[in-house]
Protein backbone atom coordinates (compact mmCIF):
# COMPACT_ATOMS: atom_id res chain seq x y z
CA UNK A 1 -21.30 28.26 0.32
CA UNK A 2 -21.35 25.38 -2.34
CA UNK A 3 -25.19 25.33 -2.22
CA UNK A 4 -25.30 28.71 -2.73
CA UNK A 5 -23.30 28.36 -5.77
CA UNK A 6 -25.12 25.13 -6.92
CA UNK A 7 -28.44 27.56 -6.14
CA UNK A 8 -26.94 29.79 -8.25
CA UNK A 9 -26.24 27.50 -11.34
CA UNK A 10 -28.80 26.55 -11.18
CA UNK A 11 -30.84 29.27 -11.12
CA UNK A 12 -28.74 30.96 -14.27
CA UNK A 13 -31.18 30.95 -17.47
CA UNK A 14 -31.08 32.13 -21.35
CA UNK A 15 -33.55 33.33 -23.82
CA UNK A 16 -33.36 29.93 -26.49
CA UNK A 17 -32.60 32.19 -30.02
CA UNK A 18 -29.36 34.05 -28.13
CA UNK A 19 -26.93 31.07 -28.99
CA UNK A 20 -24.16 33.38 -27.63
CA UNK A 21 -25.40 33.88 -24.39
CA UNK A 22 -26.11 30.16 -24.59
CA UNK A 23 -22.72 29.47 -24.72
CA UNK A 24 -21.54 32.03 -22.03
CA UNK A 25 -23.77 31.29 -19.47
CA UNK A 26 -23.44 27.08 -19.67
CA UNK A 27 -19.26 28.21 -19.42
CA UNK A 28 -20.77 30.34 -16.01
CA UNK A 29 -22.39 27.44 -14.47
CA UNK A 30 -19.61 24.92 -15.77
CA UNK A 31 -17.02 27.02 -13.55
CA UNK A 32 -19.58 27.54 -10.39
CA UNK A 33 -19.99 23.38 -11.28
CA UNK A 34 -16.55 22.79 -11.12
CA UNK A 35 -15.45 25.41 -7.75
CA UNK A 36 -18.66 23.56 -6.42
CA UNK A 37 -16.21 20.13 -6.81
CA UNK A 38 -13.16 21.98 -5.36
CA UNK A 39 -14.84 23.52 -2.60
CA UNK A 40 -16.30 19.45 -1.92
CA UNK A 41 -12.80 18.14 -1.90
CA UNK A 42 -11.10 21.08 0.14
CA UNK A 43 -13.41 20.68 3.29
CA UNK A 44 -13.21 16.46 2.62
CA UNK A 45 -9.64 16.91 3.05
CA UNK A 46 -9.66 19.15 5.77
CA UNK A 47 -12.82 17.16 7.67
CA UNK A 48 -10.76 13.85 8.01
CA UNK A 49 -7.02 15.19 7.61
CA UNK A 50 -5.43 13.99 4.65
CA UNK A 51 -2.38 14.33 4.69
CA UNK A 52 -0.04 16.35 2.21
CA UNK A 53 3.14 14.80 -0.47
CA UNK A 54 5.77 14.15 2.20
CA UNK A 55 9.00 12.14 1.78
CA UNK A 56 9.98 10.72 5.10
CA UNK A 57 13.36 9.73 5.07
CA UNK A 58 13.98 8.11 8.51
CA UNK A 59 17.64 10.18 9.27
CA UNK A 60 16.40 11.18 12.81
CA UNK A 61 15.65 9.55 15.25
CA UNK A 62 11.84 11.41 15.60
CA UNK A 63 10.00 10.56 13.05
CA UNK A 64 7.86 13.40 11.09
CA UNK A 65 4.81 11.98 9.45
CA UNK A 66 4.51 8.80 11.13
CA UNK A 67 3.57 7.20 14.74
CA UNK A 68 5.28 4.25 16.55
CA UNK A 69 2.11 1.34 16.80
CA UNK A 70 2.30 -2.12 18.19
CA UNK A 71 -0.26 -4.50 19.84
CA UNK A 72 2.69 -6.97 20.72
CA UNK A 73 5.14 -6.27 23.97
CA UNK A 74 6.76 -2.80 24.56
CA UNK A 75 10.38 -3.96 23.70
CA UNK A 76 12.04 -0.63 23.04
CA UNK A 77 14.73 -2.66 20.56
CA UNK A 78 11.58 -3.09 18.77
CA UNK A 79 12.17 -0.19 16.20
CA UNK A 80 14.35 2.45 15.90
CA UNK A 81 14.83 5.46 13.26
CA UNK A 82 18.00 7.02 12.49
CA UNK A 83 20.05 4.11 12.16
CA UNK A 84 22.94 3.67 9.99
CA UNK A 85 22.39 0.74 7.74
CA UNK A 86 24.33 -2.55 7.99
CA UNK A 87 23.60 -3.66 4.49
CA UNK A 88 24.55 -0.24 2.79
CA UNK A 89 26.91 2.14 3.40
CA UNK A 90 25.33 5.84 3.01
CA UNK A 91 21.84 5.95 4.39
CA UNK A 92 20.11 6.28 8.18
CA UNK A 93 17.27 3.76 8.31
CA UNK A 94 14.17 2.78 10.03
CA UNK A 95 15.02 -0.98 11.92
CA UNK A 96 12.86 -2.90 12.50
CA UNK A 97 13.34 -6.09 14.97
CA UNK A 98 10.70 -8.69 15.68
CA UNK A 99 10.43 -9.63 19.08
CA UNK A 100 10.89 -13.67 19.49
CA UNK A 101 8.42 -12.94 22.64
CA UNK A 102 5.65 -11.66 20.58
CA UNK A 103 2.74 -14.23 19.80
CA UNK A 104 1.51 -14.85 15.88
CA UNK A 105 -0.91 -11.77 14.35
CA UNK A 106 -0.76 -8.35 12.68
CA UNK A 107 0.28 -5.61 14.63
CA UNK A 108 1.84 -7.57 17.07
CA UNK A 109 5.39 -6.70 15.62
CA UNK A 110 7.12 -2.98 15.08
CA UNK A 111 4.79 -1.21 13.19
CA UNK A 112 4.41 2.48 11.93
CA UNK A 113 1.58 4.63 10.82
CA UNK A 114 1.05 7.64 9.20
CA UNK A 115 -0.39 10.53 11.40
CA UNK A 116 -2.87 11.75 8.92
CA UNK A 117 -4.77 9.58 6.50
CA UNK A 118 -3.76 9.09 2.88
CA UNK A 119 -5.76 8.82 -0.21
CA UNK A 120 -5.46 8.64 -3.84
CA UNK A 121 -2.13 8.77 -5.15
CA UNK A 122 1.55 7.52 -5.62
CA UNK A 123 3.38 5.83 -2.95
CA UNK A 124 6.98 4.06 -2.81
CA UNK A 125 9.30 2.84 -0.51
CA UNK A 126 13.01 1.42 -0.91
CA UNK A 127 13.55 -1.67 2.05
CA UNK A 128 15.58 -4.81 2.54
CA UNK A 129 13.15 -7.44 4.43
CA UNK A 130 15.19 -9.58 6.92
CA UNK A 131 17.01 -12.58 5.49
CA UNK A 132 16.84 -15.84 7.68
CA UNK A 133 17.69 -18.27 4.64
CA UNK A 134 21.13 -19.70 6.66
CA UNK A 135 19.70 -18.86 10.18
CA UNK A 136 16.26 -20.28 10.65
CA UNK A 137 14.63 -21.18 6.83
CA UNK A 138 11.04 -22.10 8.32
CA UNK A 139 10.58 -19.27 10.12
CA UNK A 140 7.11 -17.51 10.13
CA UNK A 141 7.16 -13.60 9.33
CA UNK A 142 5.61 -11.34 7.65
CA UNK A 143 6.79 -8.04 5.92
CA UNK A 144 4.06 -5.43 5.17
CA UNK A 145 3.89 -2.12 3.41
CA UNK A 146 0.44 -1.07 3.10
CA UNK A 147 -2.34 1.13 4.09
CA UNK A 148 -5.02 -0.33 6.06
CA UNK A 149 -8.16 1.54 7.59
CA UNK A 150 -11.32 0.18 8.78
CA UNK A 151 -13.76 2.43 8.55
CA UNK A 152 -17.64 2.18 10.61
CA UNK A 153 -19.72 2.73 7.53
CA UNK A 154 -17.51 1.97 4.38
CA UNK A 155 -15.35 -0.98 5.59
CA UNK A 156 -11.70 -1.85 5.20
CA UNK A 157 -9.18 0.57 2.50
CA UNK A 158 -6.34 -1.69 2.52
CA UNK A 159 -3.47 -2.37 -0.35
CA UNK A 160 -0.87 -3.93 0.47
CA UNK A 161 2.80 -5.46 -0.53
CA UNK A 162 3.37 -8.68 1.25
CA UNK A 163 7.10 -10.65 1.73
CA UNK A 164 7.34 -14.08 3.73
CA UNK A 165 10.47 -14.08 4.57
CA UNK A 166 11.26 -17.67 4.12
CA UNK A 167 11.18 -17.09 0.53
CA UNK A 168 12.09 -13.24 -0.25
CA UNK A 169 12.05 -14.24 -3.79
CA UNK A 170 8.28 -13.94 -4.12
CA UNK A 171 6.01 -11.21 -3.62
CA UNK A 172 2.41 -10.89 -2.52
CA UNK A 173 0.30 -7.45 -3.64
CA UNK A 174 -3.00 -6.64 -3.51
CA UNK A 175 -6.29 -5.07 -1.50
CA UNK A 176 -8.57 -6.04 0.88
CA UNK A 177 -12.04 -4.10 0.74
CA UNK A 178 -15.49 -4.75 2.73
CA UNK A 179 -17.45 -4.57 5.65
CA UNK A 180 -16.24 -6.74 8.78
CA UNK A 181 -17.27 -10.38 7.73
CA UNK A 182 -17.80 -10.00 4.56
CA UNK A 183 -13.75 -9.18 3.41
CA UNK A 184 -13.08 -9.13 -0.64
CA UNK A 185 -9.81 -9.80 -1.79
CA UNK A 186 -7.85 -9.09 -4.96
CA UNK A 187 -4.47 -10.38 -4.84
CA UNK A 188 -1.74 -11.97 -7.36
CA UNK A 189 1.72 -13.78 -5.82
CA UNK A 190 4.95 -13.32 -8.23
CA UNK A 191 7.96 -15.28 -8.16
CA UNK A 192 10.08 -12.19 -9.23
CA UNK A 193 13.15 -14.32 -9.17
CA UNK A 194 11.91 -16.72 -11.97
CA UNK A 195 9.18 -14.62 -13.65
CA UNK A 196 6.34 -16.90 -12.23
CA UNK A 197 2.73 -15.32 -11.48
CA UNK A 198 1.41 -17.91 -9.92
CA UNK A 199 -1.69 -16.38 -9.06
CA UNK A 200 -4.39 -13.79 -10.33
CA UNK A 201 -7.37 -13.98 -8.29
CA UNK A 202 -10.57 -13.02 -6.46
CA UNK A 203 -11.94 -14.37 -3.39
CA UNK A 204 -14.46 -13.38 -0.55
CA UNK A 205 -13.12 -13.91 3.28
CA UNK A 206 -10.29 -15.24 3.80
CA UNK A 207 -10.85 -19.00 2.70
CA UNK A 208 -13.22 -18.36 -0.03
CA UNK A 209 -12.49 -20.47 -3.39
CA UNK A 210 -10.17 -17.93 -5.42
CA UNK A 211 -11.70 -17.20 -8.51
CA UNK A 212 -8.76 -16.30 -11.16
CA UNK A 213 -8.61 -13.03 -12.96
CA UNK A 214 -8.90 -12.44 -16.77
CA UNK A 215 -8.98 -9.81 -19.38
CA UNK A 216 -8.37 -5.97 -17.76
CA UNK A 217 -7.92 -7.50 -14.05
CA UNK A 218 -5.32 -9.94 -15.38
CA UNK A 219 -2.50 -7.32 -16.73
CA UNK A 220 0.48 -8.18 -17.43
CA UNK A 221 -0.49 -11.56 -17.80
CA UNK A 222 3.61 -12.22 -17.98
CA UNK A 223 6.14 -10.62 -15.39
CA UNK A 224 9.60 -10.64 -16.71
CA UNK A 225 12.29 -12.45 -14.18
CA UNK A 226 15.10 -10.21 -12.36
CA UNK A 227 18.34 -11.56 -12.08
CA UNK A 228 19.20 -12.83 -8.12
CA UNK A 229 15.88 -11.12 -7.51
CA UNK A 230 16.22 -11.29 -3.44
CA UNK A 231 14.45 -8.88 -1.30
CA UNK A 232 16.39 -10.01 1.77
CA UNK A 233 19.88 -9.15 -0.51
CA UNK A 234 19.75 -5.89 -1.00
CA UNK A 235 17.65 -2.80 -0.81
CA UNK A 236 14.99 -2.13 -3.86
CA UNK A 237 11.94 -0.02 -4.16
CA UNK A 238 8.55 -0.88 -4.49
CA UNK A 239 5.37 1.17 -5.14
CA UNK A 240 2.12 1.49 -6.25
CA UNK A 241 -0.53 4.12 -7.98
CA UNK A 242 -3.98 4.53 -6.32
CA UNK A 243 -6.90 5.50 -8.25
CA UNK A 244 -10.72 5.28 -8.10
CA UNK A 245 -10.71 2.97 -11.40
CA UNK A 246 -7.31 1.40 -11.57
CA UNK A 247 -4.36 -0.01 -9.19
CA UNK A 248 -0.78 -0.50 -10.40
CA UNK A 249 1.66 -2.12 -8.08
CA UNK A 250 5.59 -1.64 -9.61
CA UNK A 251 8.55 -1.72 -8.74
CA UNK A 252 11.97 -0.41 -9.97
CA UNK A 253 14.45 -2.58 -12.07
CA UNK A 254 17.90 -2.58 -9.47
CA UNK A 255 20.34 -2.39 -12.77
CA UNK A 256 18.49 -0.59 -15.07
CA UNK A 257 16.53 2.12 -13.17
CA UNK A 258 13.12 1.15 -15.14
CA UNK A 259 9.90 0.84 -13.87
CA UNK A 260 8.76 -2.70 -13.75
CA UNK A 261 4.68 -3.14 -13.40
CA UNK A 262 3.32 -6.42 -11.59
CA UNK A 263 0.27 -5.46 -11.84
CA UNK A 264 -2.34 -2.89 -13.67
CA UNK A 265 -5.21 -3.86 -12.43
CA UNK A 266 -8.44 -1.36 -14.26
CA UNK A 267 -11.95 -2.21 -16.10
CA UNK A 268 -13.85 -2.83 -12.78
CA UNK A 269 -13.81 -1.08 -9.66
CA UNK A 270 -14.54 -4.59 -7.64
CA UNK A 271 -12.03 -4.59 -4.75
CA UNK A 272 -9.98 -0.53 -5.04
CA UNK A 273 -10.33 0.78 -2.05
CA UNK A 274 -12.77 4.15 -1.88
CA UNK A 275 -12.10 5.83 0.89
CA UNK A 276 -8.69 6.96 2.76
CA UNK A 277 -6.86 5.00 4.76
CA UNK A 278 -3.53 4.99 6.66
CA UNK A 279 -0.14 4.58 5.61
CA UNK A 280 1.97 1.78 7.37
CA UNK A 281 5.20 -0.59 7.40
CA UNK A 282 4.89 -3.54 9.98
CA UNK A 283 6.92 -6.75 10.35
CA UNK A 284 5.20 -9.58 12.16
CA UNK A 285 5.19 -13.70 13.13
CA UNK A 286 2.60 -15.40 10.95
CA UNK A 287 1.80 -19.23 12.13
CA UNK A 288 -0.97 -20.01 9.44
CA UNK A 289 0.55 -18.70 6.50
CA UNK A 290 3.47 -20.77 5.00
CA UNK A 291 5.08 -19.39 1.57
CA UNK A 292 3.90 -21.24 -1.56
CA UNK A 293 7.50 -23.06 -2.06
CA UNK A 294 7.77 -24.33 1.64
CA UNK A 295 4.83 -24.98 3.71
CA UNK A 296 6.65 -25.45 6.87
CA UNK A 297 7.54 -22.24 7.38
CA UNK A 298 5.65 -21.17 9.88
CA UNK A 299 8.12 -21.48 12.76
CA UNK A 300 7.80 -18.76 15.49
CA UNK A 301 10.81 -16.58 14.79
CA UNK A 302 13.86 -17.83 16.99
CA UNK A 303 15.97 -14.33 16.94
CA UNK A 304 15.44 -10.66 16.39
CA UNK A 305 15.94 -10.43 12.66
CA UNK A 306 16.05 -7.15 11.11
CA UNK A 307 14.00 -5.01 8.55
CA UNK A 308 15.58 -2.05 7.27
CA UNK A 309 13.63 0.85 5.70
CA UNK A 310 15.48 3.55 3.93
CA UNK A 311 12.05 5.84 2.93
CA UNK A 312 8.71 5.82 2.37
CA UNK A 313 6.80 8.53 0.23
CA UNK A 314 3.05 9.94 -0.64
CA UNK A 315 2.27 11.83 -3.68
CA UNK A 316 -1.31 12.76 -3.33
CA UNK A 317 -3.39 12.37 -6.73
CA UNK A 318 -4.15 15.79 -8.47
């Protein structure tokens, strides 16, 4: 069907000294064009199974547009949904525990992702990552909500939001794009708690030389501080805009309701993701990656510590 209407387009012609029919009939083939395009997207959509704008708000214990994944053990304290919250009175919540028996590596914690594929668009989540400050301040774990796929032909789709938990005052965001072996990353870490970026930068694999940022890639180049920014204190919510040309990681200002950007990151295409990926939430031991304020903490978790999720939601791009 859409080559018979590009045929068609093509095939529609005017006599050069009838200006109206000019007009009309480049309108004609600019609609036929453009149903062409709609037509393209509709079976993409349908071929791979993107998925639709869903809110998933974690008050049963089945969840609806996600899927239970872990490489680690089988624990079934592991994750459960439907829990009432022990930080907030009010919502059900995803929980999260990491399992002091699983070995370093993504994946190998709870994990959940999304049971279609996701693609251009909004997303946001509101979370509290665990807080092992009095407990066990060295210890090695990672907080992810991202999307990751790695495709055969195209390579990896991932963006992600990053929290060590030894230091919940600083955030990691940013993508990783490629073929296997030849990874790209864009990233930039923010103290949110002080208003420090202390990083901007490009690199290829994952010990490359970062090269910093400037110009379009570099914006903000300031990041105001929150006051008692904690993630492990409280909940707050986090998100981030997907689009061919331009990424925008936010978040949203705990007293004042305001959307704070971390980064707008447009003017070059290098390193946004392409093609659809899969929506996730993990929570994993990490024994090579120590925050930037203390580089000894990389201690295999001791205890079960606890992430709570209260949603996560997709808003596909129109």
């Amino acid at each position: 069907m859409i080559i018979t209407l590009l045929a068609i387009s093509e095939s529609i012609t005017v006599q050069p000294d009838d200006a109206k029919s000019t007009i009309i009939h480049h309108f004609m083939k600019q609609i036929l064009l453009f149903i062409s395009f709609l037509l393209t997207v509709t079976i993409h959509a349908q071929k791979i199974g993107l998925s639709h704008a869903f809110i998933e708000n974690f008050n049963d214990s089945v969840l609806q547009y996600f899927r239970y994944g872990s490489t680690g053990h089988k624990a079934a304290f592991k994750w459960r949904s439907g829990v009432t919250s022990k930080t907030e009175a009010g919502p059900k919540v995803l929980l999260f525990k990491i399992d002091p028996m699983d070995s370093a590596g993504a994946g190998r914690g709870p994990e959940i992702i999304s049971n279609d594929f996701t693609y251009f668009g909004t997303y946001s989540a509101r979370l509290k990552v665990p807080d092992v400050k009095d407990v066990q301040p060295n210890t090695g774990a990672v907080v992810g909500y991202f999307t990751y796929y790695m495709d055969r032909v195209y390579g990896l789709s991932e963006i992600d939001f990053e929290w060590l938990v030894a230091d919940p005052s600083i955030v990691y965001i940013g993508t990783w794009t490629g073929k296997r072996g030849k990874l790209k990353r864009i990233g930039r870490t923010i103290n949110l708690a002080k208003g420090i970026i202390y990083n901007t930068i490009y690199k290829e694999g994952f010990k490359g030389t970062p090269i910093p940022l400037t110009d379009a890639q570099d914006q903000p180049e300031t990041v105001d501080a929150i006051d008692d920014y904690d993630a492990s204190a409280r909940f707050y919510t986090y998100g981030f805009d997907w689009h061919p040309d331009r990424l925008t990681w936010w978040m949203i200002h705990p007293v004042t309701g305001k959307k704070i950007i971390l980064w707008d990151y447009h003017g070059s295409r290098r390193g946004i993701p392409q093609h659809e990926s899969y929506y996730r939430m993990n929570f994993w031991h990490t024994n090579d990656w120590a925050v930037e304020t203390n580089p000894d903490a990389i201690e295999k978790p001791l205890h079960p510590y606890e992430l709570e999720i209260d949603w996560m939601s997709y808003e596909p791009a129109q």
